[in-house]
PDB file of N, CA and C in Angstrom:
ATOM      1  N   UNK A   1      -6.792  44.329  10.199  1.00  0.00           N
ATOM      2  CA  UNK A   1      -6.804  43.005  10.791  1.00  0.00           C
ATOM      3  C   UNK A   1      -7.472  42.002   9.860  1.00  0.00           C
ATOM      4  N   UNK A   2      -8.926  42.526   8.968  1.00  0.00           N
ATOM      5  CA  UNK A   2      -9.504  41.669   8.587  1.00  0.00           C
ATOM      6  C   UNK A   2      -8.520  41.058   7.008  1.00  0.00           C
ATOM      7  N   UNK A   3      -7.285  42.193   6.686  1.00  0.00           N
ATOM      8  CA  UNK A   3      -7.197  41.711   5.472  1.00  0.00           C
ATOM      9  C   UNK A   3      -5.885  40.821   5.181  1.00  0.00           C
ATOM     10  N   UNK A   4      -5.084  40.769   6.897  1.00  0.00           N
ATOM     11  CA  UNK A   4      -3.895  39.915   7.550  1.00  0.00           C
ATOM     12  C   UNK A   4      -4.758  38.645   7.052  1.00  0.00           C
ATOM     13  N   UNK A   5      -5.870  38.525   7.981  1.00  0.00           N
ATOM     14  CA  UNK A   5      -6.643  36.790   8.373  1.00  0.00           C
ATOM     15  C   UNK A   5      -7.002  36.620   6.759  1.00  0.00           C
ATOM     16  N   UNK A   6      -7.689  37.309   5.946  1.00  0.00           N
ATOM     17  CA  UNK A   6      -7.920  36.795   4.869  1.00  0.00           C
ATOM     18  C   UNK A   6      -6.615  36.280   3.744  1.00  0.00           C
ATOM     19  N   UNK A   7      -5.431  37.319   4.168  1.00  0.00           N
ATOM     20  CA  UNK A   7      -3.733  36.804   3.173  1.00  0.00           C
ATOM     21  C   UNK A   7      -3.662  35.604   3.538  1.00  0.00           C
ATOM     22  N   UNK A   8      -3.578  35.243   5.170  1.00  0.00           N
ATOM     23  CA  UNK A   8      -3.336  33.658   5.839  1.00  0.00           C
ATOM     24  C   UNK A   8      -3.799  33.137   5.227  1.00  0.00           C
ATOM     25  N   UNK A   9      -5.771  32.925   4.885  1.00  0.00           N
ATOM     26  CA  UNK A   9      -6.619  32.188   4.420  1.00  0.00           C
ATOM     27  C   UNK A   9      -6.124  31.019   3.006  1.00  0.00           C
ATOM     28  N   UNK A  10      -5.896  32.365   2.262  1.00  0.00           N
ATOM     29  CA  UNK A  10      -5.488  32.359   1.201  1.00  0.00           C
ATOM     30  C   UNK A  10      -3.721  31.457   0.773  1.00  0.00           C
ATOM     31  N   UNK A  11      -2.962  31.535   1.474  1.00  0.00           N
ATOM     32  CA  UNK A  11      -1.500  30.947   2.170  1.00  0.00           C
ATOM     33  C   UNK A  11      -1.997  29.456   2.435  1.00  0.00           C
ATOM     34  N   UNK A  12      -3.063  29.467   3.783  1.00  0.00           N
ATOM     35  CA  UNK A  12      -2.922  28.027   3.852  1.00  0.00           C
ATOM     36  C   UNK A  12      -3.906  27.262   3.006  1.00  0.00           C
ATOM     37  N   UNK A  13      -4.696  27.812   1.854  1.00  0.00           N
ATOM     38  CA  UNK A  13      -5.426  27.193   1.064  1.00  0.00           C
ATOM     39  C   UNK A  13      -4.544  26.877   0.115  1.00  0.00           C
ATOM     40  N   UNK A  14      -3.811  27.836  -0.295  1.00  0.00           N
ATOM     41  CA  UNK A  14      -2.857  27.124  -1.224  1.00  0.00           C
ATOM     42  C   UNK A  14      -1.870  26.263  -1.375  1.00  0.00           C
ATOM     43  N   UNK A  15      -1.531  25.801   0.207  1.00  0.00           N
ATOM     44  CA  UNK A  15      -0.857  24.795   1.022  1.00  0.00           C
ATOM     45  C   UNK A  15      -1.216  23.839   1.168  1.00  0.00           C
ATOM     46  N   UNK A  16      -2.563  23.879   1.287  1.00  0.00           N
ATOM     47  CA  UNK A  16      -3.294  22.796   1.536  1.00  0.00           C
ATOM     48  C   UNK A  16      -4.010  22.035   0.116  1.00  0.00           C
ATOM     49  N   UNK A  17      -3.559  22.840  -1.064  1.00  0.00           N
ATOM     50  CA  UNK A  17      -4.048  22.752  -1.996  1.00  0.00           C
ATOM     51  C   UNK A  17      -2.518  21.266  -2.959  1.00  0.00           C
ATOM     52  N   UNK A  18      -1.547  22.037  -2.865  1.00  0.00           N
ATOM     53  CA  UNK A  18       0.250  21.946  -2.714  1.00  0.00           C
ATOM     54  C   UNK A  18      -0.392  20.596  -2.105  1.00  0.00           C
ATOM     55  N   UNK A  19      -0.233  20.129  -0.777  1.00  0.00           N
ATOM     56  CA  UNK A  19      -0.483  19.071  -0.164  1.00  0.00           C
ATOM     57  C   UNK A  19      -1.756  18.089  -0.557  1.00  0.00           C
ATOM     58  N   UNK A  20      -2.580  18.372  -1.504  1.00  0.00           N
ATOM     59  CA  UNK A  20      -3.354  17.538  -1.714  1.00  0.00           C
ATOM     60  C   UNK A  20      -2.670  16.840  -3.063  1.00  0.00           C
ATOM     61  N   UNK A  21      -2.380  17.985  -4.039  1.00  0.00           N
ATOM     62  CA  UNK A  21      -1.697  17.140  -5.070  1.00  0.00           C
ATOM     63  C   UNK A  21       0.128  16.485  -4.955  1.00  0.00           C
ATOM     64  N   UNK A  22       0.482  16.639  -3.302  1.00  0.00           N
ATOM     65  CA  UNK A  22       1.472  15.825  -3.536  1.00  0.00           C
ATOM     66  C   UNK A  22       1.170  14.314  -2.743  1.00  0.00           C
ATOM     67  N   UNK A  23      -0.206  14.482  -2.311  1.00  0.00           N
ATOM     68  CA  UNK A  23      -0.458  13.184  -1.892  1.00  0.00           C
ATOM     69  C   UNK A  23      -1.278  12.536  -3.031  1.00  0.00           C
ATOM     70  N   UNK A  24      -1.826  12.921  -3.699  1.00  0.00           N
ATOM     71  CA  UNK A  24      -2.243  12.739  -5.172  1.00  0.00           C
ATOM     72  C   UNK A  24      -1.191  11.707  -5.958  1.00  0.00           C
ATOM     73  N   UNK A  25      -0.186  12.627  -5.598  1.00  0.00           N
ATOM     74  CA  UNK A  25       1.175  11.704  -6.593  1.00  0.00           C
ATOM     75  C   UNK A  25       1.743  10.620  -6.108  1.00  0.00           C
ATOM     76  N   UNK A  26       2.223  10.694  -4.504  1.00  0.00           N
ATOM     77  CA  UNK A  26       2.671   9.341  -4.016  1.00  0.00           C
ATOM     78  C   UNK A  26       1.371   8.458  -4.063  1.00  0.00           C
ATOM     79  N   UNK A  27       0.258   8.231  -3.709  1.00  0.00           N
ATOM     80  CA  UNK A  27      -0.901   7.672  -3.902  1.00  0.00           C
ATOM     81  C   UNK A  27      -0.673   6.853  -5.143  1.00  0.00           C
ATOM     82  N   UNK A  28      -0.820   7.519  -6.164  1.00  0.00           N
ATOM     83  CA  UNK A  28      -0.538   7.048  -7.500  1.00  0.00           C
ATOM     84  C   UNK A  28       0.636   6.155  -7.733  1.00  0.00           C
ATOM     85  N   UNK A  29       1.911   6.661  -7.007  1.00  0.00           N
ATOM     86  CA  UNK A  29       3.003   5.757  -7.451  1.00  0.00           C
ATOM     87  C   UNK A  29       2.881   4.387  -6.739  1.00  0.00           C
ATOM     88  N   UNK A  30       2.558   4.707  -5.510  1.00  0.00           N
ATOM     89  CA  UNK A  30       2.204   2.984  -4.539  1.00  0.00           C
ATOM     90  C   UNK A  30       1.327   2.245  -5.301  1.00  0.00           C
ATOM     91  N   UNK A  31      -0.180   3.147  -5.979  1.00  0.00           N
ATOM     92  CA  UNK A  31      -0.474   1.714  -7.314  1.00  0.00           C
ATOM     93  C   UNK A  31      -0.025   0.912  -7.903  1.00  0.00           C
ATOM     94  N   UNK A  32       1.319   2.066  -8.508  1.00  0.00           N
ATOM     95  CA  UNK A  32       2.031   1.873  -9.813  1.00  0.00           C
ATOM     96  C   UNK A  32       2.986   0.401  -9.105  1.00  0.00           C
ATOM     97  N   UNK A  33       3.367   0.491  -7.845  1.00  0.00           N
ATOM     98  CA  UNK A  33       4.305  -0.250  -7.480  1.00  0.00           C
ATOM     99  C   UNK A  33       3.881  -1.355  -7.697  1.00  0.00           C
ATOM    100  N   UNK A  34       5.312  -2.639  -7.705  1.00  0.00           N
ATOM    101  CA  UNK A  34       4.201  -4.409  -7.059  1.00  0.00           C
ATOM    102  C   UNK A  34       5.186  -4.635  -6.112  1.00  0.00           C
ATOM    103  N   UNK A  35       4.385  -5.851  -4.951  1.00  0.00           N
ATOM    104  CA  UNK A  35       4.954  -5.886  -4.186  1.00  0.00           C
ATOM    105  C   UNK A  35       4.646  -7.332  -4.140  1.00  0.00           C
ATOM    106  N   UNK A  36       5.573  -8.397  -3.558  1.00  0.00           N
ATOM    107  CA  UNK A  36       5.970  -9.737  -3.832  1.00  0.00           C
ATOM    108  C   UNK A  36       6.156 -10.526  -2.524  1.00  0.00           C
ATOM    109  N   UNK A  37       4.639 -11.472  -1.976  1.00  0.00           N
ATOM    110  CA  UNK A  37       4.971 -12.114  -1.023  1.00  0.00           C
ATOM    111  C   UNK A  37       5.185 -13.086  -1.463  1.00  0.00           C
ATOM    112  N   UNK A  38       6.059 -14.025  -0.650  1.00  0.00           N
ATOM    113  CA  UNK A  38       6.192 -15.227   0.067  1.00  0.00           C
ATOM    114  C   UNK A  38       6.084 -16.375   0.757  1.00  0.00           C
ATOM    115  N   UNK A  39       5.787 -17.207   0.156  1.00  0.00           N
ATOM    116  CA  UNK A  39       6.141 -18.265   1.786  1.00  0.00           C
ATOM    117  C   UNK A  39       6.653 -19.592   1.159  1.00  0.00           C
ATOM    118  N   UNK A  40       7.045 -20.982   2.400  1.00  0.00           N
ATOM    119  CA  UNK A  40       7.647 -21.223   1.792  1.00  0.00           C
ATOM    120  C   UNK A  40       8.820 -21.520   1.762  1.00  0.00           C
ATOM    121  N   UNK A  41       9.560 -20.629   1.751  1.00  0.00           N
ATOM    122  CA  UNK A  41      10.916 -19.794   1.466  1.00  0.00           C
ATOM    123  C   UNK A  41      11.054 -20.019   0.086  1.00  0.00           C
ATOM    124  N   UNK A  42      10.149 -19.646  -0.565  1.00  0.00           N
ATOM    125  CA  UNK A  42      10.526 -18.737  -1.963  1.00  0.00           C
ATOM    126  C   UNK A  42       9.378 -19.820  -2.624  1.00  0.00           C
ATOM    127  N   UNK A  43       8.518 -21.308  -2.077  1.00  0.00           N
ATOM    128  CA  UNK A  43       8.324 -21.980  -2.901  1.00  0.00           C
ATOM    129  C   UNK A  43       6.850 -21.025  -3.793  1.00  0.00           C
ATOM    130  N   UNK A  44       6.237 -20.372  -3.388  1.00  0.00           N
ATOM    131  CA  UNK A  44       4.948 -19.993  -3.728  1.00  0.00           C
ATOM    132  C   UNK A  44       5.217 -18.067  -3.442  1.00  0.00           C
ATOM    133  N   UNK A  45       5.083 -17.613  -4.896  1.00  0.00           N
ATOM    134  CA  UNK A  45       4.814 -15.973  -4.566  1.00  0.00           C
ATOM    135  C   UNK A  45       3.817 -15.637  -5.487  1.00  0.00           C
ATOM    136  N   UNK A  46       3.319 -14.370  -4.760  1.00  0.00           N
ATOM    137  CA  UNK A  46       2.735 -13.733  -5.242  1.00  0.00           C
ATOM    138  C   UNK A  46       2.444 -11.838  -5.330  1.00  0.00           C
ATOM    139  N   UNK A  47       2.029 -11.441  -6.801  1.00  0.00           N
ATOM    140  CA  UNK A  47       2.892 -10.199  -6.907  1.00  0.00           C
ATOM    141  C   UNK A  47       1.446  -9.618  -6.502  1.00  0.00           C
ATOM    142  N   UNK A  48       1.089  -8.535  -6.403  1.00  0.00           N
ATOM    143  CA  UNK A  48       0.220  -7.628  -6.134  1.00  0.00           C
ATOM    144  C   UNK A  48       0.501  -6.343  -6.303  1.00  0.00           C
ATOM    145  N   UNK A  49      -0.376  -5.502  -7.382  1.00  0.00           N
ATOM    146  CA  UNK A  49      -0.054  -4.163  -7.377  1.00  0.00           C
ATOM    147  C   UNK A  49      -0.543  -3.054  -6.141  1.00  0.00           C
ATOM    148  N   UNK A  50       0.025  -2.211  -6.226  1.00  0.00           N
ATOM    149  CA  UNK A  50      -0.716  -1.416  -4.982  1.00  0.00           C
ATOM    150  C   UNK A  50      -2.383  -0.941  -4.636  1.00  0.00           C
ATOM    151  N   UNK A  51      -2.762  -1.108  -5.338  1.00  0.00           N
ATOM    152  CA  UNK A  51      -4.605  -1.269  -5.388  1.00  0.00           C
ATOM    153  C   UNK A  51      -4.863  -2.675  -4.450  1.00  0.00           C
ATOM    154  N   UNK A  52      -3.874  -3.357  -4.169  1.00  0.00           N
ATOM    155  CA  UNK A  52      -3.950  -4.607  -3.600  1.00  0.00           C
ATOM    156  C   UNK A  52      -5.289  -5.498  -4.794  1.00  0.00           C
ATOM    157  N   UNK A  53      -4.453  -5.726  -5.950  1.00  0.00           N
ATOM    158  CA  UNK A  53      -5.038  -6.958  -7.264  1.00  0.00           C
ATOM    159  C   UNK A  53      -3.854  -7.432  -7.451  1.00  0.00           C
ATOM    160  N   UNK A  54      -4.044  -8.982  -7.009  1.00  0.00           N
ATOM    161  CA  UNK A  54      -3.250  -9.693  -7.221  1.00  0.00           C
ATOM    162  C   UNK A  54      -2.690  -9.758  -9.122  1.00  0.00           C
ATOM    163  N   UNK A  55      -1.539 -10.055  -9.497  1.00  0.00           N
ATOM    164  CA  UNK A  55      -0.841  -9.790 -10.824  1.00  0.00           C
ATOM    165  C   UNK A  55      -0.665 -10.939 -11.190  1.00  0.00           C
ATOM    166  N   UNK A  56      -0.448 -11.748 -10.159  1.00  0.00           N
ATOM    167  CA  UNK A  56       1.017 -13.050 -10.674  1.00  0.00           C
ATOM    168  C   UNK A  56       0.950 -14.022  -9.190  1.00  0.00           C
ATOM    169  N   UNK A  57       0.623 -15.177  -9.709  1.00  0.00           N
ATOM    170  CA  UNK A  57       1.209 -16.409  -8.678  1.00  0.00           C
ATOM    171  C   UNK A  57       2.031 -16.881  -9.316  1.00  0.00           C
ATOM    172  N   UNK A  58       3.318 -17.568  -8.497  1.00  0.00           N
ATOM    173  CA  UNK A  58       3.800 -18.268  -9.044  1.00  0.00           C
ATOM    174  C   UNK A  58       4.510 -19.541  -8.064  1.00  0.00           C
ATOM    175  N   UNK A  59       4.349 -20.540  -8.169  1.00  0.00           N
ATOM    176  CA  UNK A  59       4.297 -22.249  -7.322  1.00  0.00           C
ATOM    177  C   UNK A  59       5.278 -22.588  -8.231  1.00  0.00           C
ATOM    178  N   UNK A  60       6.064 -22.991  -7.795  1.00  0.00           N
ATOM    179  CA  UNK A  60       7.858 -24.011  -7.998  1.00  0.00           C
ATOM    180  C   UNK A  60       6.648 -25.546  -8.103  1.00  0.00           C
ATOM    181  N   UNK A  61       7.417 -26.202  -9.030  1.00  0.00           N
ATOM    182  CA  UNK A  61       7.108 -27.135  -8.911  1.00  0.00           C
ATOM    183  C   UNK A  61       7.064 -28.316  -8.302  1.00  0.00           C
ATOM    184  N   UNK A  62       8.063 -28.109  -7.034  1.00  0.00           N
ATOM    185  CA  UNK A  62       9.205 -29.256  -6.026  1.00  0.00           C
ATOM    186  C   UNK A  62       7.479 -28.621  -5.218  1.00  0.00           C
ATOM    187  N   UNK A  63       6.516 -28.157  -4.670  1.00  0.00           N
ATOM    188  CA  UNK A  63       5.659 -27.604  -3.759  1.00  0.00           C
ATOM    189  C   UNK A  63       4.260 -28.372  -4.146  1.00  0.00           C
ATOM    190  N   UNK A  64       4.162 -28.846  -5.464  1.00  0.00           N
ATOM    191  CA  UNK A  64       2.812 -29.353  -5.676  1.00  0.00           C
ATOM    192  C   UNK A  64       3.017 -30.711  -5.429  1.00  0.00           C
ATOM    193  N   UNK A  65       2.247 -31.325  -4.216  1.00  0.00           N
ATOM    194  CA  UNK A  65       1.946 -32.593  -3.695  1.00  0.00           C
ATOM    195  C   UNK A  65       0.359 -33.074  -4.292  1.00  0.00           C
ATOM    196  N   UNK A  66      -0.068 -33.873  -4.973  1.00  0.00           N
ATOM    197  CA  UNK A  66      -1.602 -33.934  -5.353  1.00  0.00           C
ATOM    198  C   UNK A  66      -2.063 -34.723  -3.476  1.00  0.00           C
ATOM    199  N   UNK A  67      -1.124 -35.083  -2.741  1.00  0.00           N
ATOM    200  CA  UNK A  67      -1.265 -36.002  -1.965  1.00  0.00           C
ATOM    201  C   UNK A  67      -2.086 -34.946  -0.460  1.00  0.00           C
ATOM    202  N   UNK A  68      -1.104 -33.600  -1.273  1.00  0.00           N
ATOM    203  CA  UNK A  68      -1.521 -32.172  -0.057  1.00  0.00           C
ATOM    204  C   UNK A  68      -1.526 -30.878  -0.151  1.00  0.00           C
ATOM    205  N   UNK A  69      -2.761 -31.428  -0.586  1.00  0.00           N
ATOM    206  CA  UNK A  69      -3.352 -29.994  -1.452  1.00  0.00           C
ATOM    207  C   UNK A  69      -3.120 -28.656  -0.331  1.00  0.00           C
ATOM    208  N   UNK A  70      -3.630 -29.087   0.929  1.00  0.00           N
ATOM    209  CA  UNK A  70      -3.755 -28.295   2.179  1.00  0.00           C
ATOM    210  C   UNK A  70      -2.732 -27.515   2.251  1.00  0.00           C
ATOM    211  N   UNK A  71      -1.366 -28.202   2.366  1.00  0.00           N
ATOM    212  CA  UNK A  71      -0.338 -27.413   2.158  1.00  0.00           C
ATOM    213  C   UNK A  71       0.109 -26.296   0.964  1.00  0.00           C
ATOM    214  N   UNK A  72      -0.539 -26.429  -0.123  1.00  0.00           N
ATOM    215  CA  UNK A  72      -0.356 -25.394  -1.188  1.00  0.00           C
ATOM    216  C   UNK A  72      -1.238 -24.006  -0.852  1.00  0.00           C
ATOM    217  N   UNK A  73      -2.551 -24.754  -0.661  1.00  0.00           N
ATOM    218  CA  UNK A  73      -3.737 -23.557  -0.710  1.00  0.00           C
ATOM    219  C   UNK A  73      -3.075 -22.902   0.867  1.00  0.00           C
ATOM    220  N   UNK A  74      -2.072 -23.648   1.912  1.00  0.00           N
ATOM    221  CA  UNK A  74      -1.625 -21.901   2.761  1.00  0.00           C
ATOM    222  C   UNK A  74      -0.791 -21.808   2.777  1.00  0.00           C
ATOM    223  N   UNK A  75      -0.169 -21.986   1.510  1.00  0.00           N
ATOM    224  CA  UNK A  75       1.347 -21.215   0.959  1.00  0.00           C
ATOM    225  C   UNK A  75       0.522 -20.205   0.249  1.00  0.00           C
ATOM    226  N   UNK A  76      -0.473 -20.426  -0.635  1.00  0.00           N
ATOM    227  CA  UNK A  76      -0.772 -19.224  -1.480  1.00  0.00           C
ATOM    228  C   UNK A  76      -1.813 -18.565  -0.335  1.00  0.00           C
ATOM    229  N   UNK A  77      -2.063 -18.828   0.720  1.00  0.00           N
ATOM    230  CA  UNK A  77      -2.586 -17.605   1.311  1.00  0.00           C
ATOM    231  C   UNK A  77      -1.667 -16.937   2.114  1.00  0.00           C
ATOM    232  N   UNK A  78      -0.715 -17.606   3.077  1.00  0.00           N
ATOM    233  CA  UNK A  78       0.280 -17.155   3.644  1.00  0.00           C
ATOM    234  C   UNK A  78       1.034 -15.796   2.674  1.00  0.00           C
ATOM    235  N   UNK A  79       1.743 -16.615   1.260  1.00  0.00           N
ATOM    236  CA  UNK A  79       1.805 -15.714   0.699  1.00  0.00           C
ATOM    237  C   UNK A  79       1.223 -14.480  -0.352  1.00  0.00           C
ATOM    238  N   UNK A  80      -0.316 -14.256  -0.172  1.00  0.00           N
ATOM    239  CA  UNK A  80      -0.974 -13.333  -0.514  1.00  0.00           C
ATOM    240  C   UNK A  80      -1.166 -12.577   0.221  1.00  0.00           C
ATOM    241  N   UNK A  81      -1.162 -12.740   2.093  1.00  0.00           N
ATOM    242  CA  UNK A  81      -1.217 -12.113   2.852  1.00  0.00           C
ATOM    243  C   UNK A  81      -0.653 -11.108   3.298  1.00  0.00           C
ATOM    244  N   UNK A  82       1.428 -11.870   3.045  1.00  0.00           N
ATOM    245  CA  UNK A  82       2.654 -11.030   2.639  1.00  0.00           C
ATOM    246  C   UNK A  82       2.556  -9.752   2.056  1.00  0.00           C
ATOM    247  N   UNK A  83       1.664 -10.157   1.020  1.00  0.00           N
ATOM    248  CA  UNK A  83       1.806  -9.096  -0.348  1.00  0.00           C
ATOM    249  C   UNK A  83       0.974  -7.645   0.222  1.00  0.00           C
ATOM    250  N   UNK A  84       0.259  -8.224   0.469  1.00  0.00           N
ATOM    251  CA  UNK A  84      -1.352  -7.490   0.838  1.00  0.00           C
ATOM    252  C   UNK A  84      -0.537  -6.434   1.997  1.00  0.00           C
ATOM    253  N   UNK A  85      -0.297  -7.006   3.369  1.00  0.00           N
ATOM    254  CA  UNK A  85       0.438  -6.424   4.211  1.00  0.00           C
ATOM    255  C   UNK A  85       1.538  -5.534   4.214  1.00  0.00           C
ATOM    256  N   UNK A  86       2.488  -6.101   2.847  1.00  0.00           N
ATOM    257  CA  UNK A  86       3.465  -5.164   2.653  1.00  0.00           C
ATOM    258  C   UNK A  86       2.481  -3.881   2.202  1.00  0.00           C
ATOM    259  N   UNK A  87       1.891  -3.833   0.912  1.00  0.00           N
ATOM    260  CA  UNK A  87       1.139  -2.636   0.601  1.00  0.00           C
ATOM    261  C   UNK A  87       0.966  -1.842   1.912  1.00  0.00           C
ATOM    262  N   UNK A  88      -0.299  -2.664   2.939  1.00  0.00           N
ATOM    263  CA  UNK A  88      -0.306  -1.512   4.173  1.00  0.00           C
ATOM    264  C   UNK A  88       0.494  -0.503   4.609  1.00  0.00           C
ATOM    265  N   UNK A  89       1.477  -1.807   4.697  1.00  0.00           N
ATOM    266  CA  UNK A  89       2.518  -0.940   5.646  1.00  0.00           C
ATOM    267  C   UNK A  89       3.564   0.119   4.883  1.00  0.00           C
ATOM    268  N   UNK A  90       3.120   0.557   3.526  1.00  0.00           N
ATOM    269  CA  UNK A  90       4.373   0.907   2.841  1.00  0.00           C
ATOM    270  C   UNK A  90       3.081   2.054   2.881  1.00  0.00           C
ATOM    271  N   UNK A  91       1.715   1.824   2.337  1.00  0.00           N
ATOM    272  CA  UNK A  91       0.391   3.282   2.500  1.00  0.00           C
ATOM    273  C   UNK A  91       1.086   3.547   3.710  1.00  0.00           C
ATOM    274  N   UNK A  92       1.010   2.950   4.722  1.00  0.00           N
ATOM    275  CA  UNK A  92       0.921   3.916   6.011  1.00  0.00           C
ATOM    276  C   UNK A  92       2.053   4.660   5.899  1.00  0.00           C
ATOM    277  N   UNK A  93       3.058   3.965   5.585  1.00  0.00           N
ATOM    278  CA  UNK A  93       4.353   4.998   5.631  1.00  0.00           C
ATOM    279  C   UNK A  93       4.352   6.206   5.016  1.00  0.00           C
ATOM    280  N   UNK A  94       3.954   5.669   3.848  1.00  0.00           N
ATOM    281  CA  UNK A  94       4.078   6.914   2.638  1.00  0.00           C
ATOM    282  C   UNK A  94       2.801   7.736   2.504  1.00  0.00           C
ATOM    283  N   UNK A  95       1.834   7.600   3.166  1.00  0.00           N
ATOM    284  CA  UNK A  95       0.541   8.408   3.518  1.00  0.00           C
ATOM    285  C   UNK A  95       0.600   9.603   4.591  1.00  0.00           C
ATOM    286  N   UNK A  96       1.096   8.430   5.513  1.00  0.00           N
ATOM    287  CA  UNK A  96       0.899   8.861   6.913  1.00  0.00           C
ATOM    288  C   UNK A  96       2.369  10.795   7.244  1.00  0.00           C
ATOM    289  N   UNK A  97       2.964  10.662   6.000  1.00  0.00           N
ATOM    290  CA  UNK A  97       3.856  11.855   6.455  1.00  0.00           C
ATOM    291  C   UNK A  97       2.733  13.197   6.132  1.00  0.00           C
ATOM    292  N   UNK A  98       1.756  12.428   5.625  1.00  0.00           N
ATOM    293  CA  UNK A  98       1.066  14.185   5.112  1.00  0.00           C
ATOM    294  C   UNK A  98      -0.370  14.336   6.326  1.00  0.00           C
ATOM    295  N   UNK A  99      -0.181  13.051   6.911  1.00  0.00           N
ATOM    296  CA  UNK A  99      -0.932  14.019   8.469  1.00  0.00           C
ATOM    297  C   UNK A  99      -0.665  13.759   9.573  1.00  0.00           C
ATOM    298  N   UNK A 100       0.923  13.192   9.594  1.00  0.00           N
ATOM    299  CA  UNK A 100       1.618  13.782  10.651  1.00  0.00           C
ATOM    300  C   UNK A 100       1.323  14.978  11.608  1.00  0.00           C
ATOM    301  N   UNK A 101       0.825  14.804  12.854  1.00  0.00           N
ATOM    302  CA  UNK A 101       0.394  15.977  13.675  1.00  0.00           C
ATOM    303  C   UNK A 101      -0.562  16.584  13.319  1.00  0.00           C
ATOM    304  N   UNK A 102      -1.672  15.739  12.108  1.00  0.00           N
ATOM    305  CA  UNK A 102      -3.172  16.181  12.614  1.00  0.00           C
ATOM    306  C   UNK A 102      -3.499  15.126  13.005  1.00  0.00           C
ATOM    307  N   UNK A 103      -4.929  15.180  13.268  1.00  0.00           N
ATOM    308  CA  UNK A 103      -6.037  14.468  14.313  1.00  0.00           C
ATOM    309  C   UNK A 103      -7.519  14.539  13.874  1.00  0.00           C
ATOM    310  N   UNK A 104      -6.917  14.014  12.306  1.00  0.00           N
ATOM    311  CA  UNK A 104      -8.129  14.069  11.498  1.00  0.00           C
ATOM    312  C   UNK A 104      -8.832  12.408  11.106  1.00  0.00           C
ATOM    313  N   UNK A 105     -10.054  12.549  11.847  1.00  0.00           N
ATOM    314  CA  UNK A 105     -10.491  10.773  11.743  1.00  0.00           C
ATOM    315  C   UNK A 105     -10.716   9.948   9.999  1.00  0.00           C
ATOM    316  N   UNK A 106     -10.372   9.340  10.080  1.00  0.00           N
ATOM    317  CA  UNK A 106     -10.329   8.689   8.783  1.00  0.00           C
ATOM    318  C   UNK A 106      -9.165   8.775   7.944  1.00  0.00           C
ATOM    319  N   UNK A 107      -8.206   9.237   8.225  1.00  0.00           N
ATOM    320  CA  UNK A 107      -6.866   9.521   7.410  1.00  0.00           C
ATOM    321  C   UNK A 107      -6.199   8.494   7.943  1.00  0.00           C
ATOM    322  N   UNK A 108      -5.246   8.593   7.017  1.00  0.00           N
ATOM    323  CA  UNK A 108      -4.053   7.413   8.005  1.00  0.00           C
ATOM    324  C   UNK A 108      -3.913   8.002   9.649  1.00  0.00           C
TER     325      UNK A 108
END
């Protein structure tokens, strides 16, 4: 009996081992990614890599009013927010399949 429970042991350590370095890798590639908000409709973006550090603004020039400023500074937050949010929601996706059906606090 004792040397069944210890083969398992051994099975799901190495599974669990398998599963750490394939979350290792998608982890890594969502860095690697950028992701490009909006607002606007197209006048103001901004890129952000997956670490969520912004890369790149970029403001059309038809958008800069000196008359309203107000309106620029929440295009570029509107669209930093975009950016930021997409990341989340693309971690959660691409995180969240490797603890699917546990109930482990602090994970996705």
């Amino acid at each position: 009996m004792m040397r069944g429970g210890m083969g398992n042991m051994n099975n799901m350590m190495k599974q669990m081992q398998k599963m750490q370095k394939q979350m290792e890798q998608a982890q890594n590639e969502l860095n690697e990614r950028t992701f490009v908000g909006t607002a606007g409709g197209g006048m103001v973006t901004v890129t952000a890599n997956g670490l969520k550090q912004i890369v790149e603004v970029t403001i059309k020039e038809d958008v800069v009013d000196p008359e309203d400023i107000e309106m620029l500074q929440d295009l570029v937050l509107t669209a930093t927010n975009d950016a930021i949010k997409q990341i989340e929601d693309e971690t959660a996706k691409t995180m969240g399949q490797f603890t699917k059906g546990m109930n482990i606090p602090g994970l996705f």
